[in-house]
PDB file of N, CA and C in Angstrom:
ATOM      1  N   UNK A   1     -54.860  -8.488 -32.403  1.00  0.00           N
ATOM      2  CA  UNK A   1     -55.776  -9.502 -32.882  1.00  0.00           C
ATOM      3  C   UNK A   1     -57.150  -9.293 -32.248  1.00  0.00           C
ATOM      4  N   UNK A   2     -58.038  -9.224 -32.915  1.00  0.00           N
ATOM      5  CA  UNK A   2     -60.051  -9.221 -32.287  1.00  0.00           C
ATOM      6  C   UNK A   2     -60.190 -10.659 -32.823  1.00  0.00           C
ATOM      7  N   UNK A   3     -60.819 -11.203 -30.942  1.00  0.00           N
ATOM      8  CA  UNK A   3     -61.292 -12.765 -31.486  1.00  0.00           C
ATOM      9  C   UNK A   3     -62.714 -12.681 -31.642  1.00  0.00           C
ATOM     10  N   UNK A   4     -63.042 -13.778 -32.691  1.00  0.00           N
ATOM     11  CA  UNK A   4     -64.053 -14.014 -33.035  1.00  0.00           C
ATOM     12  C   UNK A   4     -65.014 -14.999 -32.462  1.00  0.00           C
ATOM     13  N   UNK A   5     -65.841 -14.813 -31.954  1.00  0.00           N
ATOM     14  CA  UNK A   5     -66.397 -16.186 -30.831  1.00  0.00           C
ATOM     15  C   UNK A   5     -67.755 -16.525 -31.648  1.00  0.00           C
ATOM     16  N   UNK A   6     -67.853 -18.000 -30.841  1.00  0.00           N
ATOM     17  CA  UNK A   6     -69.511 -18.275 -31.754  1.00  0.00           C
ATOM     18  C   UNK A   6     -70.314 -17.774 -31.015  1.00  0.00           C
ATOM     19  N   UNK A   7     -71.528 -17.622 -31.353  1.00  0.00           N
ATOM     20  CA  UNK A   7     -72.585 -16.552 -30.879  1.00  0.00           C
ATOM     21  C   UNK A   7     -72.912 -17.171 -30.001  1.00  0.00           C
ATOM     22  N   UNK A   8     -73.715 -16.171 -28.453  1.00  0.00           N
ATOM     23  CA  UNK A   8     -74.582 -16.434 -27.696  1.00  0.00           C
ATOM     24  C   UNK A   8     -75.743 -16.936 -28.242  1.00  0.00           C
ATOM     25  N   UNK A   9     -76.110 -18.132 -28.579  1.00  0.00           N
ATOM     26  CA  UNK A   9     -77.328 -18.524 -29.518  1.00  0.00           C
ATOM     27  C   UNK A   9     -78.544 -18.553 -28.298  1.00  0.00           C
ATOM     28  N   UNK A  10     -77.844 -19.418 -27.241  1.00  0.00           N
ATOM     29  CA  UNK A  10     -79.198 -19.798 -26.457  1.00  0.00           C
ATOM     30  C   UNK A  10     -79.444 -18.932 -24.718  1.00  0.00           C
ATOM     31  N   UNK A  11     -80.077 -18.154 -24.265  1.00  0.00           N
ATOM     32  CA  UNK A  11     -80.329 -17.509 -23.533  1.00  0.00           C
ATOM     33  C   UNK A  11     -80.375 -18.856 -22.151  1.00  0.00           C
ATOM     34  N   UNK A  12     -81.375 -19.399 -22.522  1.00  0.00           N
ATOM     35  CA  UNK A  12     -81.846 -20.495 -21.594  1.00  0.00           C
ATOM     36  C   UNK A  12     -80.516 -21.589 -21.187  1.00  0.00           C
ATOM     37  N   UNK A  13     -79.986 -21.745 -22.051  1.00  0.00           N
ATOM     38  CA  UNK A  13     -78.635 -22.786 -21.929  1.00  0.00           C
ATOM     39  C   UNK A  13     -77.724 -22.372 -22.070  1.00  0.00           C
ATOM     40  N   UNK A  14     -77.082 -21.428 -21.122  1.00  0.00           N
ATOM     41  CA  UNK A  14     -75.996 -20.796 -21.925  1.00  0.00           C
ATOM     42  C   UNK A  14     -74.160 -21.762 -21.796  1.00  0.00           C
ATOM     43  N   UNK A  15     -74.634 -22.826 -21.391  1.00  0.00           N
ATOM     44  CA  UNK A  15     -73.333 -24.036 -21.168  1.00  0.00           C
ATOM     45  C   UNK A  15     -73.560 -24.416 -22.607  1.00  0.00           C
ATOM     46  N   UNK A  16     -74.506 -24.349 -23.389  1.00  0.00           N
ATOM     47  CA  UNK A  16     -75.057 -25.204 -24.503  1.00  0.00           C
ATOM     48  C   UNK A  16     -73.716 -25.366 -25.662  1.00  0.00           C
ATOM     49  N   UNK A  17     -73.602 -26.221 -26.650  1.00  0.00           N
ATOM     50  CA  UNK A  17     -72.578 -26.522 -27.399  1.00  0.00           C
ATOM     51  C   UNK A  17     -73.196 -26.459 -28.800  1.00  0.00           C
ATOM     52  N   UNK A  18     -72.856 -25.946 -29.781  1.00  0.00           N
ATOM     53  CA  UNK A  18     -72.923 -26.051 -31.281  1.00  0.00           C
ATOM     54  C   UNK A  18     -71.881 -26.882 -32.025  1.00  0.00           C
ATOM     55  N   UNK A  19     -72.710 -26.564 -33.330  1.00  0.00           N
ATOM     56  CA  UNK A  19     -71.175 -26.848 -34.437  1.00  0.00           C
ATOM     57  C   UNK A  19     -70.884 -25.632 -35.436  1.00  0.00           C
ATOM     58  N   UNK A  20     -70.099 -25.676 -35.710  1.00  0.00           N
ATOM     59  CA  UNK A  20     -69.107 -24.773 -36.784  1.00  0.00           C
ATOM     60  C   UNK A  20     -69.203 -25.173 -37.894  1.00  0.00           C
ATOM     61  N   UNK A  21     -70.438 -25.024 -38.292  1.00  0.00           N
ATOM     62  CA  UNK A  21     -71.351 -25.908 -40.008  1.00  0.00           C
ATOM     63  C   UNK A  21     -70.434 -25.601 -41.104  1.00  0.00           C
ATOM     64  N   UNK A  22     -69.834 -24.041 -41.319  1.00  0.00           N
ATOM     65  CA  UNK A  22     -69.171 -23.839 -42.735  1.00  0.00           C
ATOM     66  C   UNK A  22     -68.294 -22.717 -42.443  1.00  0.00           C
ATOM     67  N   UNK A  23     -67.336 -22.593 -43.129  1.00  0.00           N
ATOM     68  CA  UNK A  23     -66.647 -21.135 -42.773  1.00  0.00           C
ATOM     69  C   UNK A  23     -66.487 -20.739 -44.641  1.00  0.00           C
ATOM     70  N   UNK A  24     -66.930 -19.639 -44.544  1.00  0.00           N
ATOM     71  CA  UNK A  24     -66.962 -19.245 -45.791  1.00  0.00           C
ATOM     72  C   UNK A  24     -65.315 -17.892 -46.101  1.00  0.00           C
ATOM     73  N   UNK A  25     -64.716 -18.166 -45.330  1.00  0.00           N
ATOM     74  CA  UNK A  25     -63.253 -17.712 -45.722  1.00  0.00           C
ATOM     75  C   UNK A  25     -62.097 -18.851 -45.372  1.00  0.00           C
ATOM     76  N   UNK A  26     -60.949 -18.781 -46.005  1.00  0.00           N
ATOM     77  CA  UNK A  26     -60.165 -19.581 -45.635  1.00  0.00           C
ATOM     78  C   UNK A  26     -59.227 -18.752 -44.634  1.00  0.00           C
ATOM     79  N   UNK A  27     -58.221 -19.855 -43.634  1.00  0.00           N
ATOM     80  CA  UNK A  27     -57.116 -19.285 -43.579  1.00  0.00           C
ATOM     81  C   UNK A  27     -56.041 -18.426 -44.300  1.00  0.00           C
ATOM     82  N   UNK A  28     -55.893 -17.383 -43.647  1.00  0.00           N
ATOM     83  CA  UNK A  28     -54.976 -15.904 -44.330  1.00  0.00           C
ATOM     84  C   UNK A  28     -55.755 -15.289 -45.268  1.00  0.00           C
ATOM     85  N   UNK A  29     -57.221 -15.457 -45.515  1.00  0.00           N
ATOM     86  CA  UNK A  29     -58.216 -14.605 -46.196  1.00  0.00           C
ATOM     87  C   UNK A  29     -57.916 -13.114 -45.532  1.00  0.00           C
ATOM     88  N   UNK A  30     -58.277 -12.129 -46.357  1.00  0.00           N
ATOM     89  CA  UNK A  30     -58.347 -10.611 -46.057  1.00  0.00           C
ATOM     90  C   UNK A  30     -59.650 -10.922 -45.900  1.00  0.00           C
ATOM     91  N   UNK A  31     -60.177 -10.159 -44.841  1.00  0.00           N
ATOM     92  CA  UNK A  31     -62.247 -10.049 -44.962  1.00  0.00           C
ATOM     93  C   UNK A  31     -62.357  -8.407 -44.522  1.00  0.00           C
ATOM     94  N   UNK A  32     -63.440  -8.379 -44.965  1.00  0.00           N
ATOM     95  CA  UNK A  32     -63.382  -6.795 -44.012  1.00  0.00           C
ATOM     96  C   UNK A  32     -64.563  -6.909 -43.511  1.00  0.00           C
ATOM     97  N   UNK A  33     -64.505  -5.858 -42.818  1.00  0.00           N
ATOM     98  CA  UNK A  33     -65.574  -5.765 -41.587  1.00  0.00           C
ATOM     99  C   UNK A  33     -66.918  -5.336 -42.254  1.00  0.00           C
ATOM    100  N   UNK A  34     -67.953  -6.456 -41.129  1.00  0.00           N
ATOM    101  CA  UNK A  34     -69.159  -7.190 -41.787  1.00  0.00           C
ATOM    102  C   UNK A  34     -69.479  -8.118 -42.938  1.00  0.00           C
ATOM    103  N   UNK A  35     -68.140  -8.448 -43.246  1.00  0.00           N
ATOM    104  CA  UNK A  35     -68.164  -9.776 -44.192  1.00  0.00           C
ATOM    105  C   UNK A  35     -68.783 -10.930 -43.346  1.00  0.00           C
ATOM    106  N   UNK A  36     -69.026 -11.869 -44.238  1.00  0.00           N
ATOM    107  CA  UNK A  36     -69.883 -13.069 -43.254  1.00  0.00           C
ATOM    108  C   UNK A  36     -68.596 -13.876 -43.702  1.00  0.00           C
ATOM    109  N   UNK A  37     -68.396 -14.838 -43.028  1.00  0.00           N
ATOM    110  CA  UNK A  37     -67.359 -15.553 -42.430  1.00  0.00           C
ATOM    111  C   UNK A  37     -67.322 -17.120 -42.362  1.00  0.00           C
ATOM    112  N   UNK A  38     -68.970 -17.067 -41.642  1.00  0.00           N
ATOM    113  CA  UNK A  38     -69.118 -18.464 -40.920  1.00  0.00           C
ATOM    114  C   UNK A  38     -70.760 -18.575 -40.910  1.00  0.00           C
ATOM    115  N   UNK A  39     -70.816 -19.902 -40.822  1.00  0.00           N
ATOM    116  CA  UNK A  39     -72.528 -19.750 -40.337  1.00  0.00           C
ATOM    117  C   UNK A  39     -72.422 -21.226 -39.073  1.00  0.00           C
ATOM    118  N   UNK A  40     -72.757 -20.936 -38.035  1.00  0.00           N
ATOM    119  CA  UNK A  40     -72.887 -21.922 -37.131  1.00  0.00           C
ATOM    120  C   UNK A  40     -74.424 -22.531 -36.581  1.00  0.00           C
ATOM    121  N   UNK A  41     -74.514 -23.932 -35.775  1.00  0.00           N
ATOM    122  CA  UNK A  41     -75.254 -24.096 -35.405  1.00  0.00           C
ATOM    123  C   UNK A  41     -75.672 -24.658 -34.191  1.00  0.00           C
ATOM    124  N   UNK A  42     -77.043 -24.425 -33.494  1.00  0.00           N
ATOM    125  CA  UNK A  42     -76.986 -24.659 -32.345  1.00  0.00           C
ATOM    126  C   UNK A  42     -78.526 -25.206 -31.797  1.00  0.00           C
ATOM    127  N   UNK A  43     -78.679 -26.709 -31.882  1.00  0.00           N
ATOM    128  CA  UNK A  43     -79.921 -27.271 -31.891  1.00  0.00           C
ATOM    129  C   UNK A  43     -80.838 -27.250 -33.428  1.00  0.00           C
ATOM    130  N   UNK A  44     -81.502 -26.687 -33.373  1.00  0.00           N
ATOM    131  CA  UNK A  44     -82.297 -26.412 -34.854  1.00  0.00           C
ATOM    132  C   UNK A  44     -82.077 -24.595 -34.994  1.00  0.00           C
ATOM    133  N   UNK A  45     -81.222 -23.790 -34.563  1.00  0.00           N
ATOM    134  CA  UNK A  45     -81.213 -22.957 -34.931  1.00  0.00           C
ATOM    135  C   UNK A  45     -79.831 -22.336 -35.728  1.00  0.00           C
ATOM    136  N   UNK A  46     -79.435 -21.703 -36.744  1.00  0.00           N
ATOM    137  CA  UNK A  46     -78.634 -21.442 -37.472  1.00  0.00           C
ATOM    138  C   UNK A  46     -78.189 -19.982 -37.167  1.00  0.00           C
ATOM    139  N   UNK A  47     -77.049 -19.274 -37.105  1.00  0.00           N
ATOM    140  CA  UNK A  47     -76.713 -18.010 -37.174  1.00  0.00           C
ATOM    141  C   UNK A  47     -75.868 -17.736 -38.014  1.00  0.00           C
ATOM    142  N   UNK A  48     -75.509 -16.526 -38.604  1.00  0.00           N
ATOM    143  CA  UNK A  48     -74.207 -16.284 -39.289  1.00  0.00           C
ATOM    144  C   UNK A  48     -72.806 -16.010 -38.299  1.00  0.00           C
ATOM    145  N   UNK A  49     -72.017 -15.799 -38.884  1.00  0.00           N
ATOM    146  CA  UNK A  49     -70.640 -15.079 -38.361  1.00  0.00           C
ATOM    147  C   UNK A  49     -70.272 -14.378 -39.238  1.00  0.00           C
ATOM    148  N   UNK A  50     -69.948 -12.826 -38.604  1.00  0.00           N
ATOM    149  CA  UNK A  50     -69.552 -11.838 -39.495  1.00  0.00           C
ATOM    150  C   UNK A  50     -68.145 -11.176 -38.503  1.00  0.00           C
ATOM    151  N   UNK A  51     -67.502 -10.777 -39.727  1.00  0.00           N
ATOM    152  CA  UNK A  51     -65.900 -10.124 -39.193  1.00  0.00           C
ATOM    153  C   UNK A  51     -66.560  -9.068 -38.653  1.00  0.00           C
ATOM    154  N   UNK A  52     -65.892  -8.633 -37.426  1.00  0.00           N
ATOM    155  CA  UNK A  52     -65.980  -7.523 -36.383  1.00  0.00           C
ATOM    156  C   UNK A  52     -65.350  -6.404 -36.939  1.00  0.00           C
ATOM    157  N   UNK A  53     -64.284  -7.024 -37.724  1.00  0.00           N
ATOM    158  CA  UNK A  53     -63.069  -5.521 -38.205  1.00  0.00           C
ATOM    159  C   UNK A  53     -62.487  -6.526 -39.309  1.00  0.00           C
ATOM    160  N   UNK A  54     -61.094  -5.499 -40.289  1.00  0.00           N
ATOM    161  CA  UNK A  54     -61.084  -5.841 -41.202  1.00  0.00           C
ATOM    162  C   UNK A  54     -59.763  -6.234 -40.795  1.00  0.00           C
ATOM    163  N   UNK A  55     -59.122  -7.291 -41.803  1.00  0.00           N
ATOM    164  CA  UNK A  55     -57.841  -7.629 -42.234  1.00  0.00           C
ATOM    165  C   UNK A  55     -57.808  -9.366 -42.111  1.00  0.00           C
ATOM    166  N   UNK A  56     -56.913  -9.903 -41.536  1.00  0.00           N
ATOM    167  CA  UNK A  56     -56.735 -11.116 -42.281  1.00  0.00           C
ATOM    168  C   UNK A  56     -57.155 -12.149 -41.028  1.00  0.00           C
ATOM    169  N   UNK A  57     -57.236 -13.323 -41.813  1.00  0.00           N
ATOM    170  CA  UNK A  57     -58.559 -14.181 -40.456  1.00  0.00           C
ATOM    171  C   UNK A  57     -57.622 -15.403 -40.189  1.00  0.00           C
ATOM    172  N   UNK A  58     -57.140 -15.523 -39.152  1.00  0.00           N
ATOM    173  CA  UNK A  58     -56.545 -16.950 -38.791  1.00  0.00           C
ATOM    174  C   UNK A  58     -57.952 -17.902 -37.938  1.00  0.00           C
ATOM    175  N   UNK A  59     -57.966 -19.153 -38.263  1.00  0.00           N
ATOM    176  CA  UNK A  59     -59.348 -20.090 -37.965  1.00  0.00           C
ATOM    177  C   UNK A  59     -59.040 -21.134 -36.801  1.00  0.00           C
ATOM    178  N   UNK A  60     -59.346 -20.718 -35.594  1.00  0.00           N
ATOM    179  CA  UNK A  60     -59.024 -21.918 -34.903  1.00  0.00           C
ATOM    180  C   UNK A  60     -59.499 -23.150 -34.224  1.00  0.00           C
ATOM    181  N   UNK A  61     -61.540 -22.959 -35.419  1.00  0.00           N
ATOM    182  CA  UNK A  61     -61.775 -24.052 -35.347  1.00  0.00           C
ATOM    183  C   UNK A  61     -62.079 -24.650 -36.633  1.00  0.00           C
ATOM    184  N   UNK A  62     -62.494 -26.216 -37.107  1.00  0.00           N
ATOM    185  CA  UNK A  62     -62.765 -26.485 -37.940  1.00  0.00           C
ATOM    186  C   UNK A  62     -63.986 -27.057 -38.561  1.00  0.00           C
ATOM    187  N   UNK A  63     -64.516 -26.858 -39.351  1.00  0.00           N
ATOM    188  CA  UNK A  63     -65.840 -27.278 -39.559  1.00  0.00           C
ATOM    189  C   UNK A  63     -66.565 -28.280 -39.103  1.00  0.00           C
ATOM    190  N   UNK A  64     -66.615 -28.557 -39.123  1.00  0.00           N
ATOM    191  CA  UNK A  64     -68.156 -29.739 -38.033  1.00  0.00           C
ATOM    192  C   UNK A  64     -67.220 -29.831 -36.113  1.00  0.00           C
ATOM    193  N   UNK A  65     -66.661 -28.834 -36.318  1.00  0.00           N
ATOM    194  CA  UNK A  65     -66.207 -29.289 -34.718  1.00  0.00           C
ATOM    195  C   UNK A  65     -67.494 -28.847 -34.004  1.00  0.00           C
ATOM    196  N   UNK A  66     -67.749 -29.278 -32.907  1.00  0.00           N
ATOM    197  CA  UNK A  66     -68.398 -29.071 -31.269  1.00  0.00           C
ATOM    198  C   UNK A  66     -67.831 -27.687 -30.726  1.00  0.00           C
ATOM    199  N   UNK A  67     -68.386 -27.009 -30.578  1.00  0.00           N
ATOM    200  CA  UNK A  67     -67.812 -25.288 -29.508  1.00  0.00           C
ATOM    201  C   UNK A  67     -68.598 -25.095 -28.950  1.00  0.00           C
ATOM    202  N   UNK A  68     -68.074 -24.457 -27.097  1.00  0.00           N
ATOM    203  CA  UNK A  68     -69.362 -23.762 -26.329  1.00  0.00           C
ATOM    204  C   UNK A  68     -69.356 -22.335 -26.832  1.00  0.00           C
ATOM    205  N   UNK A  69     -70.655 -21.900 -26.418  1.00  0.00           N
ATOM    206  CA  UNK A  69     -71.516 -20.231 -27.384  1.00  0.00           C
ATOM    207  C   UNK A  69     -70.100 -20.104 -26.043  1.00  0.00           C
ATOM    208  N   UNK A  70     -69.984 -18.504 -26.626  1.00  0.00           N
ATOM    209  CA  UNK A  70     -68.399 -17.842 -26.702  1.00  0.00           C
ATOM    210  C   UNK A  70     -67.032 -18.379 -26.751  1.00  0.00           C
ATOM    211  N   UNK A  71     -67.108 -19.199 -27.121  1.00  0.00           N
ATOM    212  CA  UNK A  71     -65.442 -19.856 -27.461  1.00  0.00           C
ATOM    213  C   UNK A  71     -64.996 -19.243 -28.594  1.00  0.00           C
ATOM    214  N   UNK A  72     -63.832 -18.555 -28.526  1.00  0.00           N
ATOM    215  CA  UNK A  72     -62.961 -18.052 -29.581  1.00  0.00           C
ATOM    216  C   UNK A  72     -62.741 -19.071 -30.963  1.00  0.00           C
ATOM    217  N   UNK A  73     -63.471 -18.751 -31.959  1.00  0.00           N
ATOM    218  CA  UNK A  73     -63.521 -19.604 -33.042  1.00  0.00           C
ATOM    219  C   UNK A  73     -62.439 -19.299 -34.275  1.00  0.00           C
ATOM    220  N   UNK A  74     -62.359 -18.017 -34.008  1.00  0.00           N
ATOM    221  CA  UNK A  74     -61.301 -17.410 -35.064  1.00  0.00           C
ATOM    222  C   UNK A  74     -60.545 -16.134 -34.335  1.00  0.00           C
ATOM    223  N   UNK A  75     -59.511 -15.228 -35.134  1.00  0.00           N
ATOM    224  CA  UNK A  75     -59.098 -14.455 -34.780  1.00  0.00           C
ATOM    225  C   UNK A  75     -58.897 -13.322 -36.017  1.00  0.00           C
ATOM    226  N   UNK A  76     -59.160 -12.078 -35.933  1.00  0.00           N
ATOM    227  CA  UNK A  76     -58.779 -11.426 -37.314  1.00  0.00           C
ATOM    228  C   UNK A  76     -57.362 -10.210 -36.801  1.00  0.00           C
ATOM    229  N   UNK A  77     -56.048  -9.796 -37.517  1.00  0.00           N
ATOM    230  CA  UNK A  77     -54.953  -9.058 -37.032  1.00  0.00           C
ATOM    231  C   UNK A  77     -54.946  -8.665 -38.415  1.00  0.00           C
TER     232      UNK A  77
END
């Protein structure tokens, strides 16, 4: 399994917390690598999430949840 974490968004805060705005695959989706995934957010700034590698995506957070930048958000095996 390669986990998927939310991005280092903020240099300055790096305790800082986002949300998990949308996930644009579902659970047991196939994605392949550099598919976009997710788009998260963190203050007024927005990033994507893209699969690292290919095959199938288990999600272990859910949309509008709270996550600190590197918390394992998904997993792809």
């Amino acid at each position: 399994m390669t986990e998927v974490r939310f991005p280092q968004m903020s240099e300055e805060r790096p305790d800082a917390t986002g949300v998990l705005a949308t996930w644009y695959a579902v659970e047991g989706d196939a994605v392949a690598e550099g598919q976009l995934i997710g788009e998260v957010q963190l203050d007024k700034a927005d990033a994507e999430v893209v699969a690292p590698v290919a095959g199938t995506i288990t999600l272990r957070v859910a949309e509008g949840d709270e996550v600190a930048q590197g918390a394992v958000i998904a997993e792809i095996g």
